[in-house]
N, C-alpha and C. Protein backbone atom coordinates (compact mmCIF):
# COMPACT_ATOMS: atom_id res chain seq x y z
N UNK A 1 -12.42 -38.21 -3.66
CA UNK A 1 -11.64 -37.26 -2.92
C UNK A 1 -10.93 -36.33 -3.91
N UNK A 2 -11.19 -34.94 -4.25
CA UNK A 2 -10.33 -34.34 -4.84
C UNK A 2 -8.98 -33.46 -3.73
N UNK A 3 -8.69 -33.50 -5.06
CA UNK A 3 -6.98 -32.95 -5.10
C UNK A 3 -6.50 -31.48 -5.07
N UNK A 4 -6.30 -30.80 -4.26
CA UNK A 4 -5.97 -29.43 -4.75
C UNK A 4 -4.60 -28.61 -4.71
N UNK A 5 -3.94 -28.32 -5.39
CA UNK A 5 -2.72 -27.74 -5.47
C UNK A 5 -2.21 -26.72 -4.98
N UNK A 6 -1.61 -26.18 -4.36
CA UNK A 6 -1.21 -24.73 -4.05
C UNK A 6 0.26 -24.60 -4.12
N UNK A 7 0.16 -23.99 -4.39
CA UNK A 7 1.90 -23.49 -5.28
C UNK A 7 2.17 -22.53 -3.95
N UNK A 8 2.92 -22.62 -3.07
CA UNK A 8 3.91 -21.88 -2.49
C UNK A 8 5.26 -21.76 -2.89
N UNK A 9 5.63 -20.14 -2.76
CA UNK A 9 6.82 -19.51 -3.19
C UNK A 9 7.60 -19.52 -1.56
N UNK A 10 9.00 -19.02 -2.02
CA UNK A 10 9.77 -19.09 -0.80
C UNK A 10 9.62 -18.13 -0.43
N UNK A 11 9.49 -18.16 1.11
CA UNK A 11 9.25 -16.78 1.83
C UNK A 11 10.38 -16.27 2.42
N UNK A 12 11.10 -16.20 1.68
CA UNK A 12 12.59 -15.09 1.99
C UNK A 12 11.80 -13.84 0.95
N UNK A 13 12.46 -12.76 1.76
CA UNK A 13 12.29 -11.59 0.31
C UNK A 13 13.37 -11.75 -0.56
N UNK A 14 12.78 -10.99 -1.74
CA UNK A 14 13.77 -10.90 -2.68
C UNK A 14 14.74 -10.24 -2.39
N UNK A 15 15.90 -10.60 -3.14
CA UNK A 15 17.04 -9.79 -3.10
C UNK A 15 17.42 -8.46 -3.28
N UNK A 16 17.47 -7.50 -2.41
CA UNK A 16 17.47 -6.36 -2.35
C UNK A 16 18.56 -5.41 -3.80
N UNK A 17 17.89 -4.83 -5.23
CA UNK A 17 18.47 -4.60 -6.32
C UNK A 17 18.30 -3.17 -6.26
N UNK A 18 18.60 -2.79 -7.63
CA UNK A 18 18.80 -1.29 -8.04
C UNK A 18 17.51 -1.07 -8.31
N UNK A 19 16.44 -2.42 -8.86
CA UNK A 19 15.37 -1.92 -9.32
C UNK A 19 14.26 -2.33 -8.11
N UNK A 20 14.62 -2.10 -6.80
CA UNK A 20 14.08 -1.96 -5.53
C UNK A 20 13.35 -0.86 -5.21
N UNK A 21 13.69 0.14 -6.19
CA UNK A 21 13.30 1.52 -5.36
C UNK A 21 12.35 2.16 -6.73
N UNK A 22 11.63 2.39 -6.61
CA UNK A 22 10.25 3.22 -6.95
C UNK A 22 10.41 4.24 -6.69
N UNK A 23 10.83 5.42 -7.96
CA UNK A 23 10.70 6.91 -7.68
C UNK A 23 9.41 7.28 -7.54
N UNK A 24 9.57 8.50 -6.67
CA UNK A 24 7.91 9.05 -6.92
C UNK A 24 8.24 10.54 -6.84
N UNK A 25 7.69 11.07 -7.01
CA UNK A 25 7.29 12.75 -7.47
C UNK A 25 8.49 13.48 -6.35
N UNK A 26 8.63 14.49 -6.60
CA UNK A 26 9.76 15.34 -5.61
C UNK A 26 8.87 15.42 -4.21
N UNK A 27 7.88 15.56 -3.74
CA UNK A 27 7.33 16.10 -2.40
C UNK A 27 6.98 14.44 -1.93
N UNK A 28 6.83 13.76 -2.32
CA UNK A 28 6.17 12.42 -1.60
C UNK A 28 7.62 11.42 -1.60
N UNK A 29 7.97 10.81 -0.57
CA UNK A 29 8.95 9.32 -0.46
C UNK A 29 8.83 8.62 -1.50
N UNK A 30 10.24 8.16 -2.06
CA UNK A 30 9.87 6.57 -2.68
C UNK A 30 10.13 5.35 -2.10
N UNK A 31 9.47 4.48 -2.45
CA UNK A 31 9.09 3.48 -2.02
C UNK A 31 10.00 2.37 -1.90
N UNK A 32 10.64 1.57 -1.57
CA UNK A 32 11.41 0.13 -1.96
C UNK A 32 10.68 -0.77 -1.61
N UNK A 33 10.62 -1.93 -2.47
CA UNK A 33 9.42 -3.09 -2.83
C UNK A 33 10.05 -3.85 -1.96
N UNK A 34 11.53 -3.95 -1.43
CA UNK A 34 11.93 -5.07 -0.19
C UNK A 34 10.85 -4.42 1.16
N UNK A 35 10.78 -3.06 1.08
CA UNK A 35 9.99 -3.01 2.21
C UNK A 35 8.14 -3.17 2.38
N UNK A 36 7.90 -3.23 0.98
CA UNK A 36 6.27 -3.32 1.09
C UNK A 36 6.20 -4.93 1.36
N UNK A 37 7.08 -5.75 0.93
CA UNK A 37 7.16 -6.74 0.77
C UNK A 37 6.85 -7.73 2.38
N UNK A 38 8.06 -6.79 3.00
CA UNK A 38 8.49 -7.44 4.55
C UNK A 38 6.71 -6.89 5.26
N UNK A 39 6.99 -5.24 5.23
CA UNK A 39 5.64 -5.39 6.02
C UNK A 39 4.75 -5.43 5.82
N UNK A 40 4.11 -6.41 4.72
CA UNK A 40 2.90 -6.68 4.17
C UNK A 40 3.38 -7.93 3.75
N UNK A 41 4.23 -8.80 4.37
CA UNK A 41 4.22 -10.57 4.13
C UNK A 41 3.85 -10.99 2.90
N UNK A 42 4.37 -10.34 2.21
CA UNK A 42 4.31 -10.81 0.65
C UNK A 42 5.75 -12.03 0.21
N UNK A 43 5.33 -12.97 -0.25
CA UNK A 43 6.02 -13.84 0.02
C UNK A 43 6.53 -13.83 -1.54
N UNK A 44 7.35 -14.99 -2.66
CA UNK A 44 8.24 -14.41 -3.45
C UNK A 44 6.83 -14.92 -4.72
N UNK A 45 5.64 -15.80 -4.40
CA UNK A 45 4.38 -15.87 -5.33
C UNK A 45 4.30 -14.59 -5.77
N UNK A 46 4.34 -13.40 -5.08
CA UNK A 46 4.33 -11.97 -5.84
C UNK A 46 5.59 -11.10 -6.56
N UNK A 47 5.59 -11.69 -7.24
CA UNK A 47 6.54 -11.51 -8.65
C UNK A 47 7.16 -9.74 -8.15
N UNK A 48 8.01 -9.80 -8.77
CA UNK A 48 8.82 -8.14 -8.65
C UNK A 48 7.95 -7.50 -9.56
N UNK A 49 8.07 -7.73 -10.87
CA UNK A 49 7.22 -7.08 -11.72
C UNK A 49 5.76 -6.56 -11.42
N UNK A 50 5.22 -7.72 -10.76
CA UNK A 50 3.72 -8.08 -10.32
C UNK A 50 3.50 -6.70 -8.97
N UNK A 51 4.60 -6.97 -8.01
CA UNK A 51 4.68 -5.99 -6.95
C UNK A 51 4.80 -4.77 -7.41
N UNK A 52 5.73 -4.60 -8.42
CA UNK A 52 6.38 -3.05 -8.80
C UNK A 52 4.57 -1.94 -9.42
N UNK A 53 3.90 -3.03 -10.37
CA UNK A 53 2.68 -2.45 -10.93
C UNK A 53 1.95 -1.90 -9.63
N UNK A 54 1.80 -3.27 -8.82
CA UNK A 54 0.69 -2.82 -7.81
C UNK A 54 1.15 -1.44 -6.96
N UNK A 55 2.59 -1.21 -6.89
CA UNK A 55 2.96 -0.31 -5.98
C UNK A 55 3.08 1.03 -6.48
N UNK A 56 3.44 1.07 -7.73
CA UNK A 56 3.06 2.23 -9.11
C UNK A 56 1.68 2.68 -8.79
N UNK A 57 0.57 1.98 -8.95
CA UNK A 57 -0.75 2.86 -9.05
C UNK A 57 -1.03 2.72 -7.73
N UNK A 58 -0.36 2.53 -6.30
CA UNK A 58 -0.88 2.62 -5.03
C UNK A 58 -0.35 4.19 -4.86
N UNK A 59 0.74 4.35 -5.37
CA UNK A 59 1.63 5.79 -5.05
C UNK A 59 0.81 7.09 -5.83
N UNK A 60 0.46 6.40 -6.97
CA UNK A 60 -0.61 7.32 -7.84
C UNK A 60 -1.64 7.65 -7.78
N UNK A 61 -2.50 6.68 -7.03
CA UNK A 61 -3.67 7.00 -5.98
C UNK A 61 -3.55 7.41 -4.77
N UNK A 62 -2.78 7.39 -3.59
CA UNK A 62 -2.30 7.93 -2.47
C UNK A 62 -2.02 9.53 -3.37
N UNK A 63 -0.85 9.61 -3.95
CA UNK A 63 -0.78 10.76 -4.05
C UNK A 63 -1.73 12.05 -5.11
N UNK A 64 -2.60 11.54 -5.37
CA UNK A 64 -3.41 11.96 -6.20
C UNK A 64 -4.83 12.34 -4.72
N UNK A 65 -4.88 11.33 -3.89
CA UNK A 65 -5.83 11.97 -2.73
C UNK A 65 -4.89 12.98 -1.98
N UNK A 66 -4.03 13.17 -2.03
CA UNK A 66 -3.52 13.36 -1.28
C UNK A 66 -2.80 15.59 -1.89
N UNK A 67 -2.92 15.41 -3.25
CA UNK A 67 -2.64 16.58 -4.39
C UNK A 67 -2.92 18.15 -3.39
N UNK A 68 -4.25 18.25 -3.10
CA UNK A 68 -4.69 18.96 -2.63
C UNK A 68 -4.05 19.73 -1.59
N UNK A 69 -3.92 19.33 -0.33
CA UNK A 69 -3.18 18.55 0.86
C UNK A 69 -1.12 19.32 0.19
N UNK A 70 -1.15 18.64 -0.12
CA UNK A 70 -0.02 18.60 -0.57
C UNK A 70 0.54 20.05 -1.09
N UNK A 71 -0.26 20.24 -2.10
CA UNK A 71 0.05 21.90 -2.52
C UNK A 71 -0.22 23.10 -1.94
N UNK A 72 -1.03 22.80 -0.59
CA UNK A 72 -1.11 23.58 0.59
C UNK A 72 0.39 23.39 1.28
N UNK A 73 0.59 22.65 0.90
CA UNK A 73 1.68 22.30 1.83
C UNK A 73 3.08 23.25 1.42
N UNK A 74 3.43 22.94 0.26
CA UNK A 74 4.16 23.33 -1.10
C UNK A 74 3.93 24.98 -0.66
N UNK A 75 2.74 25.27 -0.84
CA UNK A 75 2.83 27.02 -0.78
C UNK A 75 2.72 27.54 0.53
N UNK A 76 3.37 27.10 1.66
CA UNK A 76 3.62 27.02 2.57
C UNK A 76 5.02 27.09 3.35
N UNK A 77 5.52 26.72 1.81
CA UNK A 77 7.27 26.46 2.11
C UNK A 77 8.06 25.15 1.65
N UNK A 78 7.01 24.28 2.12
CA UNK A 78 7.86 23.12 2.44
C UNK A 78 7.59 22.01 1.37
N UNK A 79 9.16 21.85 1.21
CA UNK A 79 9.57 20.99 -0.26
C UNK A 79 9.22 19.68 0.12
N UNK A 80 9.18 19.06 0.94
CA UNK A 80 8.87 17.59 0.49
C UNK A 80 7.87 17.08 2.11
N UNK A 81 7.14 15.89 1.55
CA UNK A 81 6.49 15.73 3.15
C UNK A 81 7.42 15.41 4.10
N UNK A 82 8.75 14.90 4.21
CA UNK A 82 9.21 14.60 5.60
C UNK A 82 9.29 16.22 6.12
N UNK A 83 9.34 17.53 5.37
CA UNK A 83 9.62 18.82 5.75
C UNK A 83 8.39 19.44 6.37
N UNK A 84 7.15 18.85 6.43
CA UNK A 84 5.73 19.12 6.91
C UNK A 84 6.16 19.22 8.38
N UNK A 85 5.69 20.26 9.72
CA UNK A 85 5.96 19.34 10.40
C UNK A 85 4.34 18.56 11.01
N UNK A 86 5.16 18.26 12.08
CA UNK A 86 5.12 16.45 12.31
C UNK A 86 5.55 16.00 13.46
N UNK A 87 4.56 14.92 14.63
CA UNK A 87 5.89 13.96 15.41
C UNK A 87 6.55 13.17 14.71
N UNK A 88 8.14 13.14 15.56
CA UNK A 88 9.01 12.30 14.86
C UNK A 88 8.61 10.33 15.93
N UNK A 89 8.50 9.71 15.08
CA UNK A 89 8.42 8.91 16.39
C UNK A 89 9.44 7.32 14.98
N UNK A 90 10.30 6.99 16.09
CA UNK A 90 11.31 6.08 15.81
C UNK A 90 12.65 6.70 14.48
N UNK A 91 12.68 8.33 14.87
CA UNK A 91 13.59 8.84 13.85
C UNK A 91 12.78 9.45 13.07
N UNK A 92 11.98 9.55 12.57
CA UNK A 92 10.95 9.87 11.08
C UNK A 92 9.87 10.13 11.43
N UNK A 93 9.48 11.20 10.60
CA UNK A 93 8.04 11.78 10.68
C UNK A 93 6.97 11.00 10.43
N UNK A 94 6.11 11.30 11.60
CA UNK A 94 4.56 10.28 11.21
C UNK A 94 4.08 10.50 10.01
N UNK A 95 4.03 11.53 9.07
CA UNK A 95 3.41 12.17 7.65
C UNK A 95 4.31 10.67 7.15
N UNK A 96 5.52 10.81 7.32
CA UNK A 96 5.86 9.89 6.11
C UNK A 96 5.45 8.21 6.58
N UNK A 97 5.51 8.34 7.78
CA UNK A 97 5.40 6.39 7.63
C UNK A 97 3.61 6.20 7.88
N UNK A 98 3.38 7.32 7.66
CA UNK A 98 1.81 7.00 7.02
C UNK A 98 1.77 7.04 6.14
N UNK A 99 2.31 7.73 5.28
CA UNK A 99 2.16 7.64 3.37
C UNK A 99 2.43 6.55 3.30
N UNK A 100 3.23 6.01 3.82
CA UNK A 100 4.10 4.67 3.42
C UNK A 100 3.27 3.63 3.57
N UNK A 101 2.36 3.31 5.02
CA UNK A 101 1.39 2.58 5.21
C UNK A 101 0.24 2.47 4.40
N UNK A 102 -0.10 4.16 3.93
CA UNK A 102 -1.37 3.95 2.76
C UNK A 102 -0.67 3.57 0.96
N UNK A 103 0.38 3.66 1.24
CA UNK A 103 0.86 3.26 -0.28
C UNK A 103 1.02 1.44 0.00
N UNK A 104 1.58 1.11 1.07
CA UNK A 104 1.85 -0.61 1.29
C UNK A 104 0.45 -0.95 0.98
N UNK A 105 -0.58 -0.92 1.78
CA UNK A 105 -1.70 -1.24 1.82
C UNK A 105 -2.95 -1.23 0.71
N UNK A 106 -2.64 -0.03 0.16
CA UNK A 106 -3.17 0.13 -1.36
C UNK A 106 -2.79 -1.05 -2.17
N UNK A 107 -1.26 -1.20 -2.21
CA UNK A 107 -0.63 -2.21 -3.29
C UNK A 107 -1.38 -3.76 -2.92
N UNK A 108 -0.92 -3.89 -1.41
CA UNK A 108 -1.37 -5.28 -1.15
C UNK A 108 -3.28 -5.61 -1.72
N UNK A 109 -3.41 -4.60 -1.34
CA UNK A 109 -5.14 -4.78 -1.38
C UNK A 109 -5.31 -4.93 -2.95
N UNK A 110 -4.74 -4.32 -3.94
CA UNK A 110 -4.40 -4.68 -5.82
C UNK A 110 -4.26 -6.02 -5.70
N UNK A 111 -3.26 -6.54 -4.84
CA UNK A 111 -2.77 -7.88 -5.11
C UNK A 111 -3.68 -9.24 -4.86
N UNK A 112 -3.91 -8.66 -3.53
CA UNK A 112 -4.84 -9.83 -3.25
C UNK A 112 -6.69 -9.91 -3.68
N UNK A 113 -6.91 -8.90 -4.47
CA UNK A 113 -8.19 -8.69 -5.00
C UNK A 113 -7.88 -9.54 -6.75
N UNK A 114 -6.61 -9.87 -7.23
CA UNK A 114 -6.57 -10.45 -8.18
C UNK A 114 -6.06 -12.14 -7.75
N UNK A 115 -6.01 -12.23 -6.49
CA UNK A 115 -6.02 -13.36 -6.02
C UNK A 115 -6.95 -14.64 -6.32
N UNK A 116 -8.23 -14.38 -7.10
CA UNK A 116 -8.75 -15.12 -7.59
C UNK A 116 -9.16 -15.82 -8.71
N UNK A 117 -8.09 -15.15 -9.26
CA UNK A 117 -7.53 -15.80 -11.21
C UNK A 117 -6.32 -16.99 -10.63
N UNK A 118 -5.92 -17.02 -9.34
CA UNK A 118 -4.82 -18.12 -9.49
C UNK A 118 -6.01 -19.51 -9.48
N UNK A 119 -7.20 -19.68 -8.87
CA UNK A 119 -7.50 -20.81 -8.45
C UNK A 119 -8.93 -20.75 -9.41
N UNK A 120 -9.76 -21.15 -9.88
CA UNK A 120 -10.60 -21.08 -10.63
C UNK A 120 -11.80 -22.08 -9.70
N UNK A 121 -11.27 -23.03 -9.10
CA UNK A 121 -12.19 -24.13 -8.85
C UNK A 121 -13.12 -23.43 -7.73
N UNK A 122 -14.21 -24.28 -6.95
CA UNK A 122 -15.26 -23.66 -6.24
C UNK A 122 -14.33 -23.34 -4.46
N UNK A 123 -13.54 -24.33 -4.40
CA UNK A 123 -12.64 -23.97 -3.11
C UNK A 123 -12.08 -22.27 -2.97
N UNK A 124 -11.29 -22.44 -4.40
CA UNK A 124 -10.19 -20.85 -4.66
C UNK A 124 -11.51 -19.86 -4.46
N UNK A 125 -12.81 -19.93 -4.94
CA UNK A 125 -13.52 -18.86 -4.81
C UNK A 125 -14.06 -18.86 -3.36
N UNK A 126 -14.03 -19.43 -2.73
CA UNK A 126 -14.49 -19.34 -1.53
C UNK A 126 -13.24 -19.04 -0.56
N UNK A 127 -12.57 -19.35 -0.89
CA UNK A 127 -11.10 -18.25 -0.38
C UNK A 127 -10.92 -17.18 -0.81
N UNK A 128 -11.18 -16.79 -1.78
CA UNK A 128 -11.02 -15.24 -2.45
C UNK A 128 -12.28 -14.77 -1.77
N UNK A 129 -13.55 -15.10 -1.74
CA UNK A 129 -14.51 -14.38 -0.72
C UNK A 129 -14.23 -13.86 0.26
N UNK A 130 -13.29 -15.22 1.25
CA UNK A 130 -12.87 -14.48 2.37
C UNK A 130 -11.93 -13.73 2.66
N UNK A 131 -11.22 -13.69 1.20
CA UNK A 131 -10.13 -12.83 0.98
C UNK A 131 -10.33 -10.91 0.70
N UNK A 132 -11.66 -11.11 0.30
CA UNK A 132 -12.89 -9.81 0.70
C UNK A 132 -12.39 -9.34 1.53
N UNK A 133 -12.48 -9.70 2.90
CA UNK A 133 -12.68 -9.01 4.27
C UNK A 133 -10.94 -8.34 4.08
N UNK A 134 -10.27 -8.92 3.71
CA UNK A 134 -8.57 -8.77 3.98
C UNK A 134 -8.66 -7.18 3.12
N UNK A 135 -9.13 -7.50 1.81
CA UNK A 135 -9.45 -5.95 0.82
C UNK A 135 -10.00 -5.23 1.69
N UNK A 136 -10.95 -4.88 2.30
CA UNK A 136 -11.57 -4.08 2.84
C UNK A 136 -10.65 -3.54 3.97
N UNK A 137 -10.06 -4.30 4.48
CA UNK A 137 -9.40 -3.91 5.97
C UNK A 137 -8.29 -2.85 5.31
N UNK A 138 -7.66 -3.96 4.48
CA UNK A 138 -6.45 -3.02 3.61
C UNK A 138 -6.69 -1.36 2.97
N UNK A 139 -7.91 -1.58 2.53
CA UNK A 139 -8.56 0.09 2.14
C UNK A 139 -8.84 0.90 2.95
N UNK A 140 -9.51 -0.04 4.39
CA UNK A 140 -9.51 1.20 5.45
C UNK A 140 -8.53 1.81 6.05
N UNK A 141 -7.45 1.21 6.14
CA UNK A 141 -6.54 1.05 6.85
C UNK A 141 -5.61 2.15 5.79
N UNK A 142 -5.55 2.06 4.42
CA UNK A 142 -4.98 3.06 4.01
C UNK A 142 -5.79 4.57 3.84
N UNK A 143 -6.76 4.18 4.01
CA UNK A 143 -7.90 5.50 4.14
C UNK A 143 -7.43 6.30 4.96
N UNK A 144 -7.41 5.68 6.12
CA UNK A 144 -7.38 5.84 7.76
C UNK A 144 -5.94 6.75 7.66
N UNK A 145 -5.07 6.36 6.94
CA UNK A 145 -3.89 7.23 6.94
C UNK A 145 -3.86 8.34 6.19
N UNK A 146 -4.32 8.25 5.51
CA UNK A 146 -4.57 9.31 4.31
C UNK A 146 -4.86 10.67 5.23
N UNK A 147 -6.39 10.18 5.72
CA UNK A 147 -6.95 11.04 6.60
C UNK A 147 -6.49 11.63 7.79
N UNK A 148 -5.29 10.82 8.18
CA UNK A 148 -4.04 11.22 9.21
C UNK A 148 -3.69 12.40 8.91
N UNK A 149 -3.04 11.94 7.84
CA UNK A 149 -2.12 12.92 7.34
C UNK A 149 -2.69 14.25 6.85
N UNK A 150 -3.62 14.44 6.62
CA UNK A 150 -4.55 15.38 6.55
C UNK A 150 -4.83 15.88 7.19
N UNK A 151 -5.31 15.69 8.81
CA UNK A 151 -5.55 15.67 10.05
C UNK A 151 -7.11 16.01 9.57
N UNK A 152 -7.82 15.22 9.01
CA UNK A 152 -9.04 14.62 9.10
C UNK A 152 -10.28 13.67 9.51
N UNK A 153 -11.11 14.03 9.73
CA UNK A 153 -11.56 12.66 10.82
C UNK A 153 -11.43 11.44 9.87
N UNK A 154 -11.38 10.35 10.52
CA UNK A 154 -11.45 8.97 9.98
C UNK A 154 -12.58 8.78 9.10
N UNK A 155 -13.87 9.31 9.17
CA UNK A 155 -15.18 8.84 8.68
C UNK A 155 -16.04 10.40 8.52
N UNK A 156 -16.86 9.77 7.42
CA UNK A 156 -18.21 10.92 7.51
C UNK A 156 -19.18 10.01 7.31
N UNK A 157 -20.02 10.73 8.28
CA UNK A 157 -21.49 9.87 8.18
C UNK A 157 -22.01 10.62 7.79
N UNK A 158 -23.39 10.68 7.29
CA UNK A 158 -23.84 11.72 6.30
C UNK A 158 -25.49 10.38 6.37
N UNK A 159 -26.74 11.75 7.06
CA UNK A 159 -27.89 10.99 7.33
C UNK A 159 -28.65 11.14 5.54
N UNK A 160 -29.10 10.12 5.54
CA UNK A 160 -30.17 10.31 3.67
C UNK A 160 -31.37 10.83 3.99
């Protein structure tokens, strides 16, 4: 009968600090890691440090698809995306709590695609397989906003 270990962290979030908040560029939101955290159930196994990287190059890829888009926007008038307009729905513009969704989702999908250096044995890889499907959802899902915010269709099909 083997034995297998799993290390669970406490699932409180971390303590909400100064080094919570992730600047990002003047036209795009920054981020706070208490909130990628809560709505993406990241439990405290994902290190601050560990979170802060993944959420750094999620903001840098979001906003790098996003450049284009953006400087239309800019020569248009308007200084930052909550100033795009926009429905407001729960106080705040949809532009922004879609950025926000494709930046959460980017990060998580970093995280859990390195999910398979914690376990090495033939079990951990067959959890990280099915941990596949979770990446994929996470990429569409920040795609899917991207393309929101753009007001682009969701998909191109394109016959060979």
């Amino acid at each position: 009968m083997s034995k297998t270990f799993i290390a669970l962290g406490d699932s409180k979030p971390a303590a909400l600090d100064i080094g919570d908040v992730v600047t990002n560029i003047p036209f795009f939101p920054n981020i706070r890691l208490s909130q990628v955290r809560e709505a993406q159930r990241l439990d405290s196994t994902v290190t601050v440090p560990r979170l802060r990287v993944a959420v750094v190059e999620a903001m840098a890829s979001t906003n790098s698809e996003l450049a284009v888009w953006a400087d239309q926007q800019k020569s248009r008038g308007f200084r930052t995306l909550a100033d795009v307009p926009a429905d407001q729905l729960d106080g705040e513009s949809v532009h922004v709590q879609r950025y926000r969704r494709a930046v959460y989702c980017f990060a998580n999908a970093s995280l859990v695609e390195r999910f398979r250096s914690f376990d090495s044995t033939k079990d951990g890889h067959e959890v990280a397989d099915k941990l596949d499907l979770t990446v994929n959802d996470l990429i569409r899902d920040a795609r899917a906003a991207i393309s929101d915010i753009q007001g682009k269709a969701r998909c191109t099909i394109e016959l060979l």
